[in-house]
Protein backbone atom coordinates (compact mmCIF):
# COMPACT_ATOMS: atom_id res chain seq x y z
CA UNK A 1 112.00 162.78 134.75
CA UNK A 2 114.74 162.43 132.30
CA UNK A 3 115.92 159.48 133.65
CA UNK A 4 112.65 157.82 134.06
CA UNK A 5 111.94 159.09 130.11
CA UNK A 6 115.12 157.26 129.28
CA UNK A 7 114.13 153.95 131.04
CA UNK A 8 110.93 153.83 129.36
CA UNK A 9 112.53 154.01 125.93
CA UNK A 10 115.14 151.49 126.70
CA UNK A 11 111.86 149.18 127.79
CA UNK A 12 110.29 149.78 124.31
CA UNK A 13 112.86 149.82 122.41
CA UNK A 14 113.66 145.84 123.70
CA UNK A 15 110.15 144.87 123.76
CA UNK A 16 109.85 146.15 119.92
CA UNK A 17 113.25 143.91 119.62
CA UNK A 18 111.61 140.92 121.46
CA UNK A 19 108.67 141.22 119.29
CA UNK A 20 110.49 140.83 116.14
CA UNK A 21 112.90 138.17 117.59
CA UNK A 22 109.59 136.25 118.09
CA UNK A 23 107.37 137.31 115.12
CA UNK A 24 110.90 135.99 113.33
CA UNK A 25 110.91 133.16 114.86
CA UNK A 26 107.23 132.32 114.38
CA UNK A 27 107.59 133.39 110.29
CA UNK A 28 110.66 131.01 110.46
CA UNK A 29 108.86 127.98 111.88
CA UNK A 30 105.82 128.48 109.42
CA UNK A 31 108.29 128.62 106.84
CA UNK A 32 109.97 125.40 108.04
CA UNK A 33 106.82 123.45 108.61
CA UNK A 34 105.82 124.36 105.09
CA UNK A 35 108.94 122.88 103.53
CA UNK A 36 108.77 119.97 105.85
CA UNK A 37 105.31 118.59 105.68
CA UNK A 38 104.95 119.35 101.97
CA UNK A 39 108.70 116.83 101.56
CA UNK A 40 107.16 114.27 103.96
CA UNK A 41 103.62 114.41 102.96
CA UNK A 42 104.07 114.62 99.32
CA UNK A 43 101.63 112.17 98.74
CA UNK A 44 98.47 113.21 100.25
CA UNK A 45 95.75 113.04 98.15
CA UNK A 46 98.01 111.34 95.51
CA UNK A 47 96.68 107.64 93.94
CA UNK A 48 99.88 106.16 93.87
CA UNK A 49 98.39 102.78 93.40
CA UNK A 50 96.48 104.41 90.29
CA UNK A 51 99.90 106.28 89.30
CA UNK A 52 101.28 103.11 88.73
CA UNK A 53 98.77 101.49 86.68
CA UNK A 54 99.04 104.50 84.19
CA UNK A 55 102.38 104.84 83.83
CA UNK A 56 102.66 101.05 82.99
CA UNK A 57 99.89 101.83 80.76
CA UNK A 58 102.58 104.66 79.02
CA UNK A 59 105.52 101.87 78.95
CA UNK A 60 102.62 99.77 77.09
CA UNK A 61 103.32 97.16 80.13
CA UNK A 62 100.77 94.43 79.75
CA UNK A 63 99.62 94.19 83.89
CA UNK A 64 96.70 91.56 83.41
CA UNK A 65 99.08 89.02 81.39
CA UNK A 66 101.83 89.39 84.10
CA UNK A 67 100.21 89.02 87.09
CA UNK A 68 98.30 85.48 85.41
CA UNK A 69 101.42 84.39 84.68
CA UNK A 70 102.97 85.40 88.12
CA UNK A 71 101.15 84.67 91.32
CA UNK A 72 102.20 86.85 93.78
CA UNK A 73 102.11 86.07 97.87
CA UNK A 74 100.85 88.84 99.80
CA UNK A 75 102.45 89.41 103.09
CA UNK A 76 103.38 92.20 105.71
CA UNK A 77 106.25 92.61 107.43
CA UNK A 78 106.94 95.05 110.07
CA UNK A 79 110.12 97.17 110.22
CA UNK A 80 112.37 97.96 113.20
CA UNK A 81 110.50 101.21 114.27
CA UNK A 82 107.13 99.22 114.04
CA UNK A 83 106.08 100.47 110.27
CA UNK A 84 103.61 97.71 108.97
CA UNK A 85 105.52 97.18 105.57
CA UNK A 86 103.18 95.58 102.65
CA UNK A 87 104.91 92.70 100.83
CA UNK A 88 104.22 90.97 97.62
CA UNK A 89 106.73 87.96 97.17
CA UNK A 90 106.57 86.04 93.94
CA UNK A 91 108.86 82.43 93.84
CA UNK A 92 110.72 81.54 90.53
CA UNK A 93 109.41 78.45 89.06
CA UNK A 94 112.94 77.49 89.13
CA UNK A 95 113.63 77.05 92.81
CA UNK A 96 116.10 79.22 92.58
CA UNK A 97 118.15 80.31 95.80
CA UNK A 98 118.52 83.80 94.97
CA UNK A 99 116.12 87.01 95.51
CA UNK A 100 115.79 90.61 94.69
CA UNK A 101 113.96 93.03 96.41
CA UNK A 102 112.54 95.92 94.19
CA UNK A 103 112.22 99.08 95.39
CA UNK A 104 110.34 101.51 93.40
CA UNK A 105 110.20 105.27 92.68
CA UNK A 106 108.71 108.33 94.05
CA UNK A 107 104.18 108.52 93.36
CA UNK A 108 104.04 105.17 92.54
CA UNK A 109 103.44 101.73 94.53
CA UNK A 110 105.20 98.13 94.02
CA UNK A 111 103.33 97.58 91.11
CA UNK A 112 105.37 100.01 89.22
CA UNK A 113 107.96 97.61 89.14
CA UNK A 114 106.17 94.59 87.75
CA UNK A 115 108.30 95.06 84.17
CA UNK A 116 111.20 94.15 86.06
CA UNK A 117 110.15 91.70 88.49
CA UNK A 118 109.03 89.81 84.76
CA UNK A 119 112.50 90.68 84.17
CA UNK A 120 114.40 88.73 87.39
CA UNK A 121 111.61 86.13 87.16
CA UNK A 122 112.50 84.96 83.05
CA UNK A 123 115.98 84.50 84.49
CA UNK A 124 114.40 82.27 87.82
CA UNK A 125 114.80 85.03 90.33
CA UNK A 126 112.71 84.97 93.26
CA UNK A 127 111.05 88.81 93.72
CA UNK A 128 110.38 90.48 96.37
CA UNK A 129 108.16 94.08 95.92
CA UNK A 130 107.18 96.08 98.69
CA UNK A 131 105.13 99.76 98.89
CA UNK A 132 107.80 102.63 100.34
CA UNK A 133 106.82 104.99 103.14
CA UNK A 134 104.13 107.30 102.62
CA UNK A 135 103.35 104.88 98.82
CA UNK A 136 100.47 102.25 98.30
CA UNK A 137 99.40 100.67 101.93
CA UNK A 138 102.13 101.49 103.77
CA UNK A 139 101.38 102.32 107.05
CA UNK A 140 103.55 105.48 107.66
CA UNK A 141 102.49 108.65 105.54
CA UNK A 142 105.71 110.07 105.18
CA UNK A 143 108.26 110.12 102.65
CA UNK A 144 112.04 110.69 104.16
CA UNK A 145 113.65 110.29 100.17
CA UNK A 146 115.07 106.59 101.62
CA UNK A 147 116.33 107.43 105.11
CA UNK A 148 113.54 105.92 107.12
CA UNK A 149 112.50 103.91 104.13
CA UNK A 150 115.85 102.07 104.45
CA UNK A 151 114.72 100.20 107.42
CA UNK A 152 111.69 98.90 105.38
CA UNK A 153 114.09 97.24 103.41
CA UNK A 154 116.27 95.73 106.60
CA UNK A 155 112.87 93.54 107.01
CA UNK A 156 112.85 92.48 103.47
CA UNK A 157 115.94 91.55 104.11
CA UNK A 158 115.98 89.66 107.20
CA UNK A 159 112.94 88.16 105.86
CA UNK A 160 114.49 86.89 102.96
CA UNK A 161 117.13 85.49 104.82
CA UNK A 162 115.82 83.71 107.39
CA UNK A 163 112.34 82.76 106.47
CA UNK A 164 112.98 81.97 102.40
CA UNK A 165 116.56 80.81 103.19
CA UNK A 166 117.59 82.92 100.34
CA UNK A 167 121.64 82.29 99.45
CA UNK A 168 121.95 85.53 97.31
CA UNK A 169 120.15 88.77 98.13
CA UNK A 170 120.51 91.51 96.01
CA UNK A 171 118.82 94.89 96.71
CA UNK A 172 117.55 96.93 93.55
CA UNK A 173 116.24 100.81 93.51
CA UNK A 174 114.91 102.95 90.90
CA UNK A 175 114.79 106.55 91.05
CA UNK A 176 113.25 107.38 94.47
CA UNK A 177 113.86 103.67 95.00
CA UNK A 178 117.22 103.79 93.88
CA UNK A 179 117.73 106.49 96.88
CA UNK A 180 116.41 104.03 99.51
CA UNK A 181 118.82 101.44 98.01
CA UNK A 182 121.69 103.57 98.57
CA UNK A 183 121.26 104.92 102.01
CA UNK A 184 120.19 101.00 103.48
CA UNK A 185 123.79 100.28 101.49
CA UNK A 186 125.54 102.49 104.15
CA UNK A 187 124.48 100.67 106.71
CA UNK A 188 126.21 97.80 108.97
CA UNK A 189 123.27 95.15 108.22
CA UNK A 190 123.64 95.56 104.34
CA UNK A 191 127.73 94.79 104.67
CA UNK A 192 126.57 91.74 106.33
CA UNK A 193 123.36 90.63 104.42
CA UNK A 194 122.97 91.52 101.04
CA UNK A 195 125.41 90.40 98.11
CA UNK A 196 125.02 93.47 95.90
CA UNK A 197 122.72 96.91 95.20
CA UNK A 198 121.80 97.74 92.30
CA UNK A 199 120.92 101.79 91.52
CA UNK A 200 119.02 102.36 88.90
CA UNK A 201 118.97 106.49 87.85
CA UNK A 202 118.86 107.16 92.07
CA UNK A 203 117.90 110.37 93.08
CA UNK A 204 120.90 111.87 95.01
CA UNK A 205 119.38 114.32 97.45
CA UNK A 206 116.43 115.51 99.07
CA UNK A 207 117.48 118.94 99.10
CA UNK A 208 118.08 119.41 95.20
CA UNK A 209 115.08 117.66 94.62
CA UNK A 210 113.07 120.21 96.80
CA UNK A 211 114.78 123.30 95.66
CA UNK A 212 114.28 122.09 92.08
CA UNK A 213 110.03 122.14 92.47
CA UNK A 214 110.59 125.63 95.16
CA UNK A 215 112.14 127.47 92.32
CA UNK A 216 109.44 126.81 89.81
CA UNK A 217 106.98 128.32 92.38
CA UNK A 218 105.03 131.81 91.60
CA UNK A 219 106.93 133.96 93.92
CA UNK A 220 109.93 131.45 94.73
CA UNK A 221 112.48 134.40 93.73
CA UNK A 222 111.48 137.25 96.42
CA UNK A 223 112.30 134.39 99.03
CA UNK A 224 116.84 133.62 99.76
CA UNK A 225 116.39 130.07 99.12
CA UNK A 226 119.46 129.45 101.81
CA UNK A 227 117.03 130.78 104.37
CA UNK A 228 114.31 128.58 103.12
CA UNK A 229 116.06 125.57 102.93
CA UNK A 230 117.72 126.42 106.61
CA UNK A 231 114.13 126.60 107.74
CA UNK A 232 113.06 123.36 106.58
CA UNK A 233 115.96 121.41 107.93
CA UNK A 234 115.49 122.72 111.76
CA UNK A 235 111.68 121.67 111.13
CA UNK A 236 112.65 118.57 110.01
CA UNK A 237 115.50 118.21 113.23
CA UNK A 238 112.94 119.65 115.55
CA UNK A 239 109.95 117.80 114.51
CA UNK A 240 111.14 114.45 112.79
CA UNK A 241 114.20 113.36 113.56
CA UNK A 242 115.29 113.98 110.04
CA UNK A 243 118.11 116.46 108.25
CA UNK A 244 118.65 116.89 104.74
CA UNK A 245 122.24 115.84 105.05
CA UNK A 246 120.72 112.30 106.39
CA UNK A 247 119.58 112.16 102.49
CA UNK A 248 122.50 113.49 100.41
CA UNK A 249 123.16 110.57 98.84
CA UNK A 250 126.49 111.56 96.99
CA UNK A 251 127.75 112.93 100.62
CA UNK A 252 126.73 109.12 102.05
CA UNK A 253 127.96 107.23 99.82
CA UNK A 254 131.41 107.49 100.98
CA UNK A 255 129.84 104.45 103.71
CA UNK A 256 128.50 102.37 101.16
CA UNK A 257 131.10 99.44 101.48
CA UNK A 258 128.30 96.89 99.31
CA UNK A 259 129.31 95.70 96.28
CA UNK A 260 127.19 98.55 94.06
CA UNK A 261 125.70 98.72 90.31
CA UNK A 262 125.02 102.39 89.10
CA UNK A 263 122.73 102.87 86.48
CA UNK A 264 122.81 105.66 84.29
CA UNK A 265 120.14 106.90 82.07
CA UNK A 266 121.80 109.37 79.38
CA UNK A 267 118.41 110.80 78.29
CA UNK A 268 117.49 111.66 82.38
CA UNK A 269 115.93 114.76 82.83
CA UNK A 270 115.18 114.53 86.63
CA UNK A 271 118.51 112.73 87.63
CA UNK A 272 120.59 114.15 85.22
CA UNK A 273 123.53 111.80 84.14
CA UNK A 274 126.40 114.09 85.72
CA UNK A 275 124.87 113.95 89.02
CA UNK A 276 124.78 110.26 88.42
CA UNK A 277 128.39 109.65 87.58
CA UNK A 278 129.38 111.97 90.65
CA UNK A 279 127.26 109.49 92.72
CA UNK A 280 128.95 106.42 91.51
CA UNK A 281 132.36 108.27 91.91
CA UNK A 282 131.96 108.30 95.34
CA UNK A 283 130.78 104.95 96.19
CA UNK A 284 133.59 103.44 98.95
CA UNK A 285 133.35 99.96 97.38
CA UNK A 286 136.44 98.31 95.68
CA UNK A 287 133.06 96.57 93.47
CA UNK A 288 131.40 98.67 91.40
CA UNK A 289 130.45 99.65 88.27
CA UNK A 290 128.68 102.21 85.91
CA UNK A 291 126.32 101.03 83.60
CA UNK A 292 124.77 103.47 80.83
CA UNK A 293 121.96 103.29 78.65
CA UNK A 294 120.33 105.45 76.13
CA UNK A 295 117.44 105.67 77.38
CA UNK A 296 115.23 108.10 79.66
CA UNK A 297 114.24 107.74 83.24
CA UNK A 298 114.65 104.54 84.57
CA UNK A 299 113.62 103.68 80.82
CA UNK A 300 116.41 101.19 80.32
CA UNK A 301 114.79 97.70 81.27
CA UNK A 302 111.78 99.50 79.17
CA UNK A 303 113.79 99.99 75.97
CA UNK A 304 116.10 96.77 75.92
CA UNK A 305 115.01 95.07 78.40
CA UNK A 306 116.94 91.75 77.75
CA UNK A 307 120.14 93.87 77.49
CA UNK A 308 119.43 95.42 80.61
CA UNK A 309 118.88 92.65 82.79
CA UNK A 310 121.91 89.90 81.17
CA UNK A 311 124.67 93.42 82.22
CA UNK A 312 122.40 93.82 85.40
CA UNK A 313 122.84 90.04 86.06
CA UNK A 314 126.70 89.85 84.80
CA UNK A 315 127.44 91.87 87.17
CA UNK A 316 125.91 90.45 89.91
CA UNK A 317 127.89 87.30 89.23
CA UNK A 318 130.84 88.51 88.57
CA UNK A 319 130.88 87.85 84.98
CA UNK A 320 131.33 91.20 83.41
């Protein structure tokens, strides 16, 4: 009897343990689905196309005179993993040989970047705007903070290239945008395609930017954030083919062979200027260069815009 007494609480004793090794690993995986599909799906329910309009609307951007003045070509383009990619493609007057693609921030569209298209255009750029991943009407709902969004700009890219016979391709991110920039800059294809990138107050990791909105959350400080952020990142292995590390962009930046422009805003409260500099730091290319202005996020081609774009464009050529 004894014996038989004893086996029985072995047996409950590791079916209590099983039990909590799986209610664990059930409170884990809600946990990690959480922080997962509330990175990638920021945007549901979000007017980004709207979002844009307004915050133009704050910069006291003038919209209706720009786009008479600009006609812009509409076009899609579909990216290497089969994304449908919407395009709008605006030639310089000029017949000018060189292009820019624009890639624009986080809750906004390609619209949000009209004030420097205007800007490239003045000085007979041709521009290139597209909507990122899980922004405007592009077809994928979810935003990777530039990982996958990198490959929408490989099309860009190849489409500038080969169907506009482009001579000078330069690749230019703000905020969000400036993160996509970055991460396509570490790849083989931008080595071989693109002249120059230009990173405009980029946002350096998708991590930091997450535990930065968890730790404002009611609540946020019962919960280890290690454990929370560990829970995310298997989801996002598991489930998506996606790690945080894939968007540290100070860690990946030690790839980016491209000739690179870093932009720092000295007034930025969401990429703050230190994080900025340690960014550029770490850039792997024998070009590059810090610019700063005083100015807030992405606020510099706002504030002086003709400053901004002749260093932007000195640069570019060499002429700094």
């Amino acid at each position: 009897m004894k014996k038989k007494g004893k086996k029985i609480v072995i047996t409950v004793v590791v079916s209590l343990m099983v039990l909590i090794a799986i209610l664990g690993i059930g409170m884990s995986l809600m946990v990690g689905k959480m922080v997962a599909e509330g990175l990638l799906y920021q945007n549901k329910g979000n007017d980004t196309k709207q979002n844009s309009i307004k915050q133009l609307e704050v910069w006291g951007f003038d919209l209706e005179h720009f786009q008479e003045q600009y006609t812009g070509e509409e076009l899609s383009l579909e990216a290497s993993d089969g994304v449908s990619v919407p395009v709008t493609y605006y030639a310089s007057t000029k017949q000018n040989a060189s292009t820019v693609i624009l890639v624009h921030g986080a809750g906004g569209d390609r619209v949000s970047v009209a004030p420097l298209a205007k800007l490239y255009l003045e000085k007979g750029w041709n521009v290139m705007t597209f909507d990122q991943r899980g922004h405007g009407d592009n077809s994928s709902d979810k935003v990777s903070f530039g990982y996958f969004e990198a490959r929408d700009v490989e099309c860009l890219v190849d489409y500038a290239r080969q169907e506009l016979g482009a001579e000078k391709v330069v690749v230019h991110g703000q905020s969000m945008g400036g993160a996509t920039a970055a991460l396509y800059a570490t790849t083989e294809h931008a080595r071989e395609y693109i002249d120059a990138v230009i990173l405009d107050s980029p946002v350096d990791s998708m991590e930091r930017m997450f535990c930065g909105v968890f730790s404002q959350m009611e609540g946020s400080e019962d919960i280890p954030m290690d454990y929370v952020v560990a829970c995310g990142d298997f989801y996002l292995k598991l489930f998506y083919g996606l790690s945080f590390a894939d968007a540290e962009t100070i860690d990946r930046m030690e790839e980016n062979q491209v000739k690179t422009l870093v932009i720092l805003s000295e007034q930025d409260d969401i990429c703050f200027p230190e994080i900025v500099e340690e960014l550029y730091h770490n850039i792997a290319a024998e070009e590059k260069a810090l610019m700063r202005v005083d100015s807030e996020h992405i606020e510099g081609a706002i504030d002086d815009p003709d400053g901004y774009i002749e260093q932007v464009l000195a640069f570019i050529e060499g002429t700094e």
